[in-house]
Protein backbone atom coordinates (compact mmCIF):
# COMPACT_ATOMS: atom_id res chain seq x y z
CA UNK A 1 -45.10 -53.68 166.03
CA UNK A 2 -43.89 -56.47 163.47
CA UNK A 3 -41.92 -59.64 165.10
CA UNK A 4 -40.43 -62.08 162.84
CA UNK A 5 -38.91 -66.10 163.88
CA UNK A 6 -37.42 -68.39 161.78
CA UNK A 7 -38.23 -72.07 163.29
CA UNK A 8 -36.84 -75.34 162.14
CA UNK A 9 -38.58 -78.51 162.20
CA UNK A 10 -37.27 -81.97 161.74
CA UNK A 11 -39.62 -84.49 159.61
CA UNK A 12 -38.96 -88.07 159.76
CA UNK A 13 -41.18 -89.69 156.96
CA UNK A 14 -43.61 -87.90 154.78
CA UNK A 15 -47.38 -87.46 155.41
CA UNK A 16 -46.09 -86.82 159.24
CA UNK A 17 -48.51 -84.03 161.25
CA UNK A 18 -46.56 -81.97 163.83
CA UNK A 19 -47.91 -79.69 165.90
CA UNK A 20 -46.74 -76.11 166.38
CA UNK A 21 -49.79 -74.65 168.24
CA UNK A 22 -47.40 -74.56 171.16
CA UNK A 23 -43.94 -73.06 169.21
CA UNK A 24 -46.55 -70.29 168.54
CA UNK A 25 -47.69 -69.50 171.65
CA UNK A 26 -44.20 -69.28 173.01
CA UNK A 27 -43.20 -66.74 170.21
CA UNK A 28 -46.74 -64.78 171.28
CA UNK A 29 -45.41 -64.89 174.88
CA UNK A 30 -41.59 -63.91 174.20
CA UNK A 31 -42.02 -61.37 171.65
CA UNK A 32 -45.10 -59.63 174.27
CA UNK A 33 -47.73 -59.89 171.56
CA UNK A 34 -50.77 -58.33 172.81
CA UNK A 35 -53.36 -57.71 170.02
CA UNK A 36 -53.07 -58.23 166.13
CA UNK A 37 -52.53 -61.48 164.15
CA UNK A 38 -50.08 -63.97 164.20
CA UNK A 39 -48.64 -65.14 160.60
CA UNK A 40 -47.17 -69.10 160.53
CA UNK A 41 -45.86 -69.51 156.79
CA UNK A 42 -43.71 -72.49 155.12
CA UNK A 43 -41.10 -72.12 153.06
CA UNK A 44 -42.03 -75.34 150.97
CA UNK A 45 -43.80 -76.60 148.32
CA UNK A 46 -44.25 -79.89 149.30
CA UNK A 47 -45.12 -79.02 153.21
CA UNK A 48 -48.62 -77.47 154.31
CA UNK A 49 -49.81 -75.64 157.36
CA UNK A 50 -53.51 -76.12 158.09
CA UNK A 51 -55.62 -75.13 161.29
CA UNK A 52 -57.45 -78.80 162.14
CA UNK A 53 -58.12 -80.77 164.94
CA UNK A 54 -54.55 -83.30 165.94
CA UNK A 55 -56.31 -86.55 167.23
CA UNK A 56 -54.98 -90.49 166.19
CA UNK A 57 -58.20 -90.72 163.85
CA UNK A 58 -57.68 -87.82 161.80
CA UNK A 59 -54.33 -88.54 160.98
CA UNK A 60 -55.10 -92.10 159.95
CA UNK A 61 -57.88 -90.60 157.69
CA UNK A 62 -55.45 -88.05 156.04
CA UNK A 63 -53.32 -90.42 155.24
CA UNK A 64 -55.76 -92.78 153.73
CA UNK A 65 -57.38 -89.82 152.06
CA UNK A 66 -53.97 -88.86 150.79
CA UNK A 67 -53.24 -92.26 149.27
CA UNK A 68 -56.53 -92.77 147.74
CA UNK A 69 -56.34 -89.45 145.63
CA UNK A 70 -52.57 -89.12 144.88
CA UNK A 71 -50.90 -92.30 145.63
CA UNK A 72 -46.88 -92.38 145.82
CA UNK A 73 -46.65 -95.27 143.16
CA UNK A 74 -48.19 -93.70 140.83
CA UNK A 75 -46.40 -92.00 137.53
CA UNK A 76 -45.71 -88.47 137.78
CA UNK A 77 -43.69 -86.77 135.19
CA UNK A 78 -42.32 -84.61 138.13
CA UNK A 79 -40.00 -88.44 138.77
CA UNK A 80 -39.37 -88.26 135.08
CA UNK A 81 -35.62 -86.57 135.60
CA UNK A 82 -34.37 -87.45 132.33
CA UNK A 83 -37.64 -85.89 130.49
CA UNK A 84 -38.15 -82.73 132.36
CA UNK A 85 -36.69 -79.06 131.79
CA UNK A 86 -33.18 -78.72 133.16
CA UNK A 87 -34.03 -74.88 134.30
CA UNK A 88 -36.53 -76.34 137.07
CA UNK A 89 -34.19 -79.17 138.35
CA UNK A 90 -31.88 -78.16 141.04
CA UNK A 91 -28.35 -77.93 140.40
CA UNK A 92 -26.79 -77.86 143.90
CA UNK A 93 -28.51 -81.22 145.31
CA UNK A 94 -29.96 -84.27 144.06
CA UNK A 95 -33.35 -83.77 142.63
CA UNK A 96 -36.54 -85.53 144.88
CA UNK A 97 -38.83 -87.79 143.51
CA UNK A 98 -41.96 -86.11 144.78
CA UNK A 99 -44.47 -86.07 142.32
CA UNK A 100 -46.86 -86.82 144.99
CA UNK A 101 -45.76 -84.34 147.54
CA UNK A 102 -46.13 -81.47 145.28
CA UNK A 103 -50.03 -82.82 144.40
CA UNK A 104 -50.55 -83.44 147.91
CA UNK A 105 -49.85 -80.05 148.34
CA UNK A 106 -52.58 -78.72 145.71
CA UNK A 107 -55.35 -80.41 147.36
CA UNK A 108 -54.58 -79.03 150.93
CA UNK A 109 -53.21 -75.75 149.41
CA UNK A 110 -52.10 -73.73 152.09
CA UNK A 111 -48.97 -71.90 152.49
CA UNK A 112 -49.61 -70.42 155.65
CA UNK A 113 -52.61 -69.48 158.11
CA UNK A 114 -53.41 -66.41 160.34
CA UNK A 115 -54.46 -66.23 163.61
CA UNK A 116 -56.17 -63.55 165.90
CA UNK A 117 -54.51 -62.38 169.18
CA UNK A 118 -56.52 -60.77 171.66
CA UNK A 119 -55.29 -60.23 175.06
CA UNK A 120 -52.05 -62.72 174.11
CA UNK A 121 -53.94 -65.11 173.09
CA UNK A 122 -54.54 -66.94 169.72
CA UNK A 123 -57.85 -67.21 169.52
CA UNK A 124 -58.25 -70.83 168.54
CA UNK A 125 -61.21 -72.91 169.51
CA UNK A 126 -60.66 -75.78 171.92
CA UNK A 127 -60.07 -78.51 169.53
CA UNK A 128 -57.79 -76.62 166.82
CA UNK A 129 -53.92 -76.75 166.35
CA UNK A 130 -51.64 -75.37 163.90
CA UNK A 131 -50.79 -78.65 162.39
CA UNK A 132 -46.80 -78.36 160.01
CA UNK A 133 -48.02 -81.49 157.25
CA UNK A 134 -44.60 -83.20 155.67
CA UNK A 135 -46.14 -84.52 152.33
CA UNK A 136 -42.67 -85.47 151.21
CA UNK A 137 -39.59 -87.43 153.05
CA UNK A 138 -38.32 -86.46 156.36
CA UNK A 139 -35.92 -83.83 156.46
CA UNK A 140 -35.49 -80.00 157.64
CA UNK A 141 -38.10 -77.76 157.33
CA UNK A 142 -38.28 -73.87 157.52
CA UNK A 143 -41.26 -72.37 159.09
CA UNK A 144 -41.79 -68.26 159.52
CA UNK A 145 -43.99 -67.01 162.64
CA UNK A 146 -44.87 -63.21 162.57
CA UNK A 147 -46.45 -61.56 164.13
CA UNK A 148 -48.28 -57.63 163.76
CA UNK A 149 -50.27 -55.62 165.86
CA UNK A 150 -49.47 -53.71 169.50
């Protein structure tokens, strides 16, 4: 069996954690996933997914972690518009100043994360979520759960 969701989230400022531990679990329960693995994948360059504990500490170290290694004032010839290659702007919108979000990215690096099911259950320890990380402003976000397995 392969199951596939689109799911939207809504950021409201970057470096914001939200957790989708429980989004997942209710796609495990209403597609009847019993055993296999669970896919959660973003769509976005400037968005990770990571498996980590969600507590008031962490997030407060992230961020400072974040800032100390690729702070948002900083020069990034990503910002420079009127210096970079036309062919990787986008046409269609106005182009983000996200240097940062797109380094951000790098050091977390992860596009997506996989997850055991046994018995219909992701088999996370008791501290970890599956934690959606806006590096850039707040706006819409695209994330894919699948799923495969019986």
């Amino acid at each position: 069996m392969f199951v596939s969701k689109e799911f939207h989230v809504k950021t409201k400022k970057g470096l914001q954690i939200i957790d989708l531990t429980q989004e997942v679990k209710n796609f495990i329960a209403e597609h009847q996933c019993t055993n296999g693995l669970v896919n959660v994948f973003t769509k976005h360059t400037t968005a990770t997914l990571k498996i980590n504990e969600l507590e008031d500490g962490f997030a407060k170290d992230l961020e400072l972690w974040c800032d100390k290694y690729v702070p948002t004032d900083e020069f990034y010839h990503h910002n420079d518009l009127p210096n970079r290659d036309p062919n990787t702007m986008y046409h269609d919108r106005e182009e983000s100043l996200d240097g940062h979000s797109h380094l951000r990215y790098l050091l977390m690096w992860a596009t997506s994360e996989t997850i055991p099911v046994v018995d219909g259950k992701m088999q996370l320890w008791r501290w970890q979520s599956i934690l959606f990380i806006e590096m850039d402003h707040g706006k819409e976000r695209t994330v894919v759960f699948s799923f495969t397995g019986e």
